[in-house]
Protein backbone atom coordinates (compact mmCIF):
# COMPACT_ATOMS: atom_id res chain seq x y z
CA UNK A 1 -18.08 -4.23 37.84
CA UNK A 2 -14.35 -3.15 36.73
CA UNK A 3 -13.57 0.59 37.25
CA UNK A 4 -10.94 2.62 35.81
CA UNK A 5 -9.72 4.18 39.14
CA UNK A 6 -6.68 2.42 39.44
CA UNK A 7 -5.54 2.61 35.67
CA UNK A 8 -6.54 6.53 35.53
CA UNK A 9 -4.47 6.77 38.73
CA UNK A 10 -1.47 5.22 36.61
CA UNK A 11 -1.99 7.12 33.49
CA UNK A 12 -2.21 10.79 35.70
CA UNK A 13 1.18 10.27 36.82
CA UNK A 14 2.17 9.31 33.37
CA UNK A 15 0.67 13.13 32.47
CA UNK A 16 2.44 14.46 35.48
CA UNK A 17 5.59 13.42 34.02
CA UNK A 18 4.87 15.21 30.64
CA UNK A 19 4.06 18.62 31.97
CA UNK A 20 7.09 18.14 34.65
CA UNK A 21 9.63 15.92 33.74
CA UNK A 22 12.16 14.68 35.93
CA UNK A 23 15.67 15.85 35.95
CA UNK A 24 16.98 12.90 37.98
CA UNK A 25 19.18 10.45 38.58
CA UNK A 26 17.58 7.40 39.03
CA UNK A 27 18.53 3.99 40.78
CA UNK A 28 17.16 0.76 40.23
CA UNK A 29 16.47 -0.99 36.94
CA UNK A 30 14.48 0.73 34.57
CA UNK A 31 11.33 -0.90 32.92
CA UNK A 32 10.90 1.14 29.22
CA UNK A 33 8.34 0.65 26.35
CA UNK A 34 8.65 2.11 23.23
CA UNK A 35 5.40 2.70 20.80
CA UNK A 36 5.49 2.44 17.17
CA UNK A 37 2.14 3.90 16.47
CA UNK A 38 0.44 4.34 12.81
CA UNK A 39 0.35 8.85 14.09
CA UNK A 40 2.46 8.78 16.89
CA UNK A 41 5.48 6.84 18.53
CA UNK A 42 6.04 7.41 22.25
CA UNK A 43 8.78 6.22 24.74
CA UNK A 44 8.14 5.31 28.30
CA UNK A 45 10.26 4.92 31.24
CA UNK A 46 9.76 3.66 34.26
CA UNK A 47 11.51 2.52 37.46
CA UNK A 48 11.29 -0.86 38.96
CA UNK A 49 8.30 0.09 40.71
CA UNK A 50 6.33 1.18 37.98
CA UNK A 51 6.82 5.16 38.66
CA UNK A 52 6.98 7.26 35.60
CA UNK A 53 10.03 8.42 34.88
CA UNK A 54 10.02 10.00 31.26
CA UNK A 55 7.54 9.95 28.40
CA UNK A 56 8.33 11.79 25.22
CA UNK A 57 6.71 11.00 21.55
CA UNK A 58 6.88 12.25 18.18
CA UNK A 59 4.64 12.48 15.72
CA UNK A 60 5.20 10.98 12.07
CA UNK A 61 3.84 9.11 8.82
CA UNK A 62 6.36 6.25 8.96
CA UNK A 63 4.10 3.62 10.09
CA UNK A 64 0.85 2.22 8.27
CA UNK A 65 -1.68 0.11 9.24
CA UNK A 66 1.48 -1.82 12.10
CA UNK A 67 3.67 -1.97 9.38
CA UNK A 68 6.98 0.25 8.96
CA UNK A 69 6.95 2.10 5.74
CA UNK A 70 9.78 4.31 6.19
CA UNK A 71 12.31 2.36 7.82
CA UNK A 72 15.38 4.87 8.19
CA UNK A 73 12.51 7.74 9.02
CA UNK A 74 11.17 5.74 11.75
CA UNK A 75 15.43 4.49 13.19
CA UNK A 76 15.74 8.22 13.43
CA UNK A 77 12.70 9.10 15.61
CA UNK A 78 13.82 6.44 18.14
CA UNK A 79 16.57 7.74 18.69
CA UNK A 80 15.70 11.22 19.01
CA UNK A 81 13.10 9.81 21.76
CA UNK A 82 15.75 7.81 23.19
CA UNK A 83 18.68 10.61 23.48
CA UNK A 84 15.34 13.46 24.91
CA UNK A 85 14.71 10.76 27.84
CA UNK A 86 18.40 9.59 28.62
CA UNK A 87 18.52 13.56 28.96
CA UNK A 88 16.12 14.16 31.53
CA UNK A 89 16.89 10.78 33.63
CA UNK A 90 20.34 10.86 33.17
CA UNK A 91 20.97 7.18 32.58
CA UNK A 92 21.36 4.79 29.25
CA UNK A 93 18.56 3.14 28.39
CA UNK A 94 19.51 -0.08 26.98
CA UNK A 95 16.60 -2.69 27.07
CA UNK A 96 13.02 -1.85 26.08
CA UNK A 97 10.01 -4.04 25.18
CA UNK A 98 7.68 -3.31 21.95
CA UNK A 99 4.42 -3.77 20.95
CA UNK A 100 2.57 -4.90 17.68
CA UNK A 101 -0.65 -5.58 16.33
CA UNK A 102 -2.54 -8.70 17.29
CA UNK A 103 -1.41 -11.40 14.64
CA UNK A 104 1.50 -9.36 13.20
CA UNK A 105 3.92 -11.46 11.04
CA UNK A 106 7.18 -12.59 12.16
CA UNK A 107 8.95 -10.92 9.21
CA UNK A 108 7.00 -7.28 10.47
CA UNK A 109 7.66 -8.02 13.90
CA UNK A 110 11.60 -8.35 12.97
CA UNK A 111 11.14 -5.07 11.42
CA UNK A 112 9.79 -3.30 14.83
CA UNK A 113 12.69 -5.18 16.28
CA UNK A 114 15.49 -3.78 14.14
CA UNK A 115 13.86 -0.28 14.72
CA UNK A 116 14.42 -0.75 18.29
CA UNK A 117 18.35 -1.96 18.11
CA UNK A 118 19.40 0.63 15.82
CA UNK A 119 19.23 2.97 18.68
CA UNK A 120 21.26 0.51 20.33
CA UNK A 121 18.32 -0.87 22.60
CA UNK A 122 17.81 -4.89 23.56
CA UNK A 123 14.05 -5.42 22.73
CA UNK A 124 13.35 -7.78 25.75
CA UNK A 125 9.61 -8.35 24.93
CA UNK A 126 7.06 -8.15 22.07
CA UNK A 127 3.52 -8.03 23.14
CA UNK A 128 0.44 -7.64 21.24
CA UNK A 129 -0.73 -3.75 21.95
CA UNK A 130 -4.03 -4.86 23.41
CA UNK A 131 -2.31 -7.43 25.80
CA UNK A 132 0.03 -4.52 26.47
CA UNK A 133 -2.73 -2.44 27.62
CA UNK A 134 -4.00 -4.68 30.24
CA UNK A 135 -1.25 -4.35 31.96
CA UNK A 136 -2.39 -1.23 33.41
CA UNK A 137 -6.36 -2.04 32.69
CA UNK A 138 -5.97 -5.36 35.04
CA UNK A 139 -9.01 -6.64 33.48
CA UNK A 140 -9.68 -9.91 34.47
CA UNK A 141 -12.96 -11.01 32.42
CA UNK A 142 -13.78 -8.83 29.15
CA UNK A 143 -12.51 -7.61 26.00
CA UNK A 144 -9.74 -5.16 26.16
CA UNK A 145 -9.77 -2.87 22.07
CA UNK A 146 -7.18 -0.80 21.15
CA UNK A 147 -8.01 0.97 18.14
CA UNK A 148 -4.84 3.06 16.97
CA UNK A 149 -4.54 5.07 13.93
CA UNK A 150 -4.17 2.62 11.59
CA UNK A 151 -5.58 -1.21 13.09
CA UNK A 152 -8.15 -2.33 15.95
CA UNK A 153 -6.73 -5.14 18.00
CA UNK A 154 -8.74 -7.12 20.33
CA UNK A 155 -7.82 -9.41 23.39
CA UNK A 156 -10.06 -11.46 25.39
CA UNK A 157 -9.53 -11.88 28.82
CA UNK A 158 -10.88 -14.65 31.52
CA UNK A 159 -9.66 -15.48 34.35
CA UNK A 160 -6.93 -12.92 33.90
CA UNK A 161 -5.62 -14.62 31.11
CA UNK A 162 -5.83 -14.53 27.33
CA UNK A 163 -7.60 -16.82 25.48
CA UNK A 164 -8.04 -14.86 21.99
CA UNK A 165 -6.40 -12.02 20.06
CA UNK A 166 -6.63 -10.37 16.60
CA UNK A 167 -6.59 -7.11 14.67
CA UNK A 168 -8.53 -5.50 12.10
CA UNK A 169 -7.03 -3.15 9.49
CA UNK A 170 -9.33 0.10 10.66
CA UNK A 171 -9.05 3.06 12.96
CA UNK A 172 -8.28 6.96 12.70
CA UNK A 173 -6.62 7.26 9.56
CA UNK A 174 -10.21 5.96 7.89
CA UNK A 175 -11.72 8.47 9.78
CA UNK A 176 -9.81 10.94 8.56
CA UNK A 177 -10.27 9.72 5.18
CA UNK A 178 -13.94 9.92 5.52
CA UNK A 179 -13.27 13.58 6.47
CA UNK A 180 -11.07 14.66 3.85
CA UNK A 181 -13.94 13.01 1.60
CA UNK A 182 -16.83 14.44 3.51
CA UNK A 183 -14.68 18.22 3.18
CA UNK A 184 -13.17 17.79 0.18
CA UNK A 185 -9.84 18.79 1.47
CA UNK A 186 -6.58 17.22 1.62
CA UNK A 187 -5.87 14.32 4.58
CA UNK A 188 -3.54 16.45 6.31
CA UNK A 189 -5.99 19.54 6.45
CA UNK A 190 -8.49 16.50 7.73
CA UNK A 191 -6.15 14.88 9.84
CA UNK A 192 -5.92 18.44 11.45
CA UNK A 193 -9.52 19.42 11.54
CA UNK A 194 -10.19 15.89 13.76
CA UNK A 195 -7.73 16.93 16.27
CA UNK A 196 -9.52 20.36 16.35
CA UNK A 197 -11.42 20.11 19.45
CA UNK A 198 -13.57 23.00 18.15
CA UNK A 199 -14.50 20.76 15.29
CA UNK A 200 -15.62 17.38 17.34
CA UNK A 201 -18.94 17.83 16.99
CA UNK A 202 -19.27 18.04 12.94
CA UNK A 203 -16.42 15.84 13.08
CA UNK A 204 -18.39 13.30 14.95
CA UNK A 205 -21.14 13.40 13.01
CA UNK A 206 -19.44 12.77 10.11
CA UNK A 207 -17.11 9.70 11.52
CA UNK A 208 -19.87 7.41 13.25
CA UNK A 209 -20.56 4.96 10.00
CA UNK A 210 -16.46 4.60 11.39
CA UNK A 211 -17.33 4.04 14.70
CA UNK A 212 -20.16 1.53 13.90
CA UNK A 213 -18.18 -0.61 11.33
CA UNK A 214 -15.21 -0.79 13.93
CA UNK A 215 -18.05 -1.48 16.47
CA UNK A 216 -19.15 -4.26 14.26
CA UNK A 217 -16.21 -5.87 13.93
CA UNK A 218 -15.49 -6.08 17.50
CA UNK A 219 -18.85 -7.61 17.91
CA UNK A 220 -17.61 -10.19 15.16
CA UNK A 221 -14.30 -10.86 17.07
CA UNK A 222 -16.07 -11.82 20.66
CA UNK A 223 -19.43 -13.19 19.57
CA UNK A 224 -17.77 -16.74 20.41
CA UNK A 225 -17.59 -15.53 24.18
CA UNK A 226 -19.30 -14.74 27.02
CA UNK A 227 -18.29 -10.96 27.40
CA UNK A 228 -19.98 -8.49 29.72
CA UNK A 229 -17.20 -5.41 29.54
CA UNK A 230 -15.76 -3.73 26.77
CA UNK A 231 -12.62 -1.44 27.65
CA UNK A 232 -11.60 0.77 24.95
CA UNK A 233 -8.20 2.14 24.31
CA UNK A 234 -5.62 4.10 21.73
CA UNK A 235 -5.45 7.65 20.57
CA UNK A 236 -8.61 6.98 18.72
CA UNK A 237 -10.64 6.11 21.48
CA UNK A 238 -10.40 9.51 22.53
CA UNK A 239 -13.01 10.79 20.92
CA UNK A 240 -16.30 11.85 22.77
CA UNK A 241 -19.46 9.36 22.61
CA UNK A 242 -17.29 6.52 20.61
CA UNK A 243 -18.16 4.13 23.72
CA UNK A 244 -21.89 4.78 23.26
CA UNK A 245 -22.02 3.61 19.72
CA UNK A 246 -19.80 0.78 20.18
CA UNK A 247 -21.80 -0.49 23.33
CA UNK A 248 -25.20 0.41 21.27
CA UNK A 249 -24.01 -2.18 18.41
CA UNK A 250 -22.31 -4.85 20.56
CA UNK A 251 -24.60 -4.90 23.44
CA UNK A 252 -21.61 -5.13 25.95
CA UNK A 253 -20.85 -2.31 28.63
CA UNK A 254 -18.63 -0.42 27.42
CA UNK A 255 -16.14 2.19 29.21
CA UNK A 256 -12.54 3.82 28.60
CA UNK A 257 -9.87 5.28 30.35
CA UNK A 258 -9.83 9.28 31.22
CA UNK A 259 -6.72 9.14 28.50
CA UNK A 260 -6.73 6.16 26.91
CA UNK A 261 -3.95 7.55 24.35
CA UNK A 262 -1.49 6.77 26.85
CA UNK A 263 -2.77 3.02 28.33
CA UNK A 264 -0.86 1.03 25.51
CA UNK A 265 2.32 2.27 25.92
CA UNK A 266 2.58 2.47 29.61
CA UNK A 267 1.69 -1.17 29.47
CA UNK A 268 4.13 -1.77 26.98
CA UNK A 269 6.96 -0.42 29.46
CA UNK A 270 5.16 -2.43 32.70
CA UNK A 271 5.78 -5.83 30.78
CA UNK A 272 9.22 -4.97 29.41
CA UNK A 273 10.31 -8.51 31.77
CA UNK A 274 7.41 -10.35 31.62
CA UNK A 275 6.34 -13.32 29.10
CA UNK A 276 3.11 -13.94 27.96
């Protein structure tokens, strides 16, 4: 059976590097990813060896559903990112892979693209965000889901390699929706409450008809193969019992990450040279 040892060993030195960043000098080529997520976008950077250099992220509405809605909004935040880790690594970053949703169009994936390069960064790589994530998962035989704020992408896996990948338009921003309905309050205020950890059990109980539709749809996506693991990832899959329900529905073990907020875009950065 797969265990998370090796990617939670991965993502604690990611965390390390957030509560101490380095004020180094590197040498060696650096490996970076850069995040373009529906709540949050995050920046990675990591040296040829896969050692955390730098991760900084912002949060902001300019990205719906894996699709840019405010262009100029979302130029600007790279660049902040970019100029906060050239700052505590003290080198130029100039090359960077991305990551989209499973099944993104070519137009939208230019978009992500032209983000990236106004900063003045050579996207080396596009990868699908679950693909991204197994990176660090090194699942070999399963379903890797990465449900974000705005889609739920799933790869399959077997033998190592992938043999199927789409996306779903669901994830936390209908959950917060369902909140804000459920409160009668305003998204933000919602959007707020959920991150509440005070909250998580009302907000739980109000979210799993969520949980089980997004479960059901995975269970759609990999009915065509013989799955026996289920490894969840993405900011939303941070929530407390979401693996129960979606293993309840699918009938697949299912397990996650200690932070699984932070698998995708680690990945992204680990396969900045590699092509699928």
């Amino acid at each position: 059976m797969w265990r998370t040892d090796k990617a939670d060993s991965l993502i604690r030195s990611v965390e390390e590097v957030i509560r101490n960043p380095i004020r180094a000098k590197p040498t060696g080529e650096l490996k970076v990813g850069i995040d373009l997520g529906t709540a949050y976008t995050m920046l990675v950077v990591l040296d040829e060896t896969d050692r955390p250099l730098a991760c900084v992220s912002e949060y902001a509405d300019v990205i719906r559903d894996g699709l840019v809605v405010d262009y100029l909004g979302c130029c600007e935040i790279v660049k902040r990112l970019k100029a906060e880790a050239e700052r505590s690594i003290g080198r130029e970053i100039l090359n960077a892979a991305i990551a989209v949703p499973p099944r993104t169009s070519i137009a939208d994936v230019s978009t992500h693209r032209h983000v990236v390069e106004s900063a003045n960064i050579t996207v080396t790589n596009v990868i699908d965000e679950p693909t991204a994530a197994n990176a660090v998962l090194a699942i070999r035989d399963g379903a890797v889901v990465d449900v974000g704020g705005g889609t739920t992408g799933i790869s399959v896996f077997k033998n190592g390699n992938v043999v199927y990948v789409n996306d779903e338009t669901i994830g936390g921003n209908h959950m917060t929706l369902v909140i804000a309905g459920n409160r009668g309050i305003s998204f933000e205020s919602a959007e707020k409450y959920k991150k509440d950890t005070l909250n998580k059990y009302e907000v739980f109980t109000v979210i799993v008809p969520v949980i089980e539709k997004i479960a059901a749809i995975v269970e759609r996506h990999i009915n065509n193969f013989d799955i026996d693991l289920i490894c969840l990832v993405g900011g939303t899959t941070c929530i407390d019992g979401i693996e129960t329900i979606i293993e309840r529905i699918t009938g697949v073990p299912t397990v996650k990450p200690e932070n699984p907020f932070l698998v995708t875009p680690l990945g992204i950065a680990m396969m900045m040279d590699q092509r699928q």
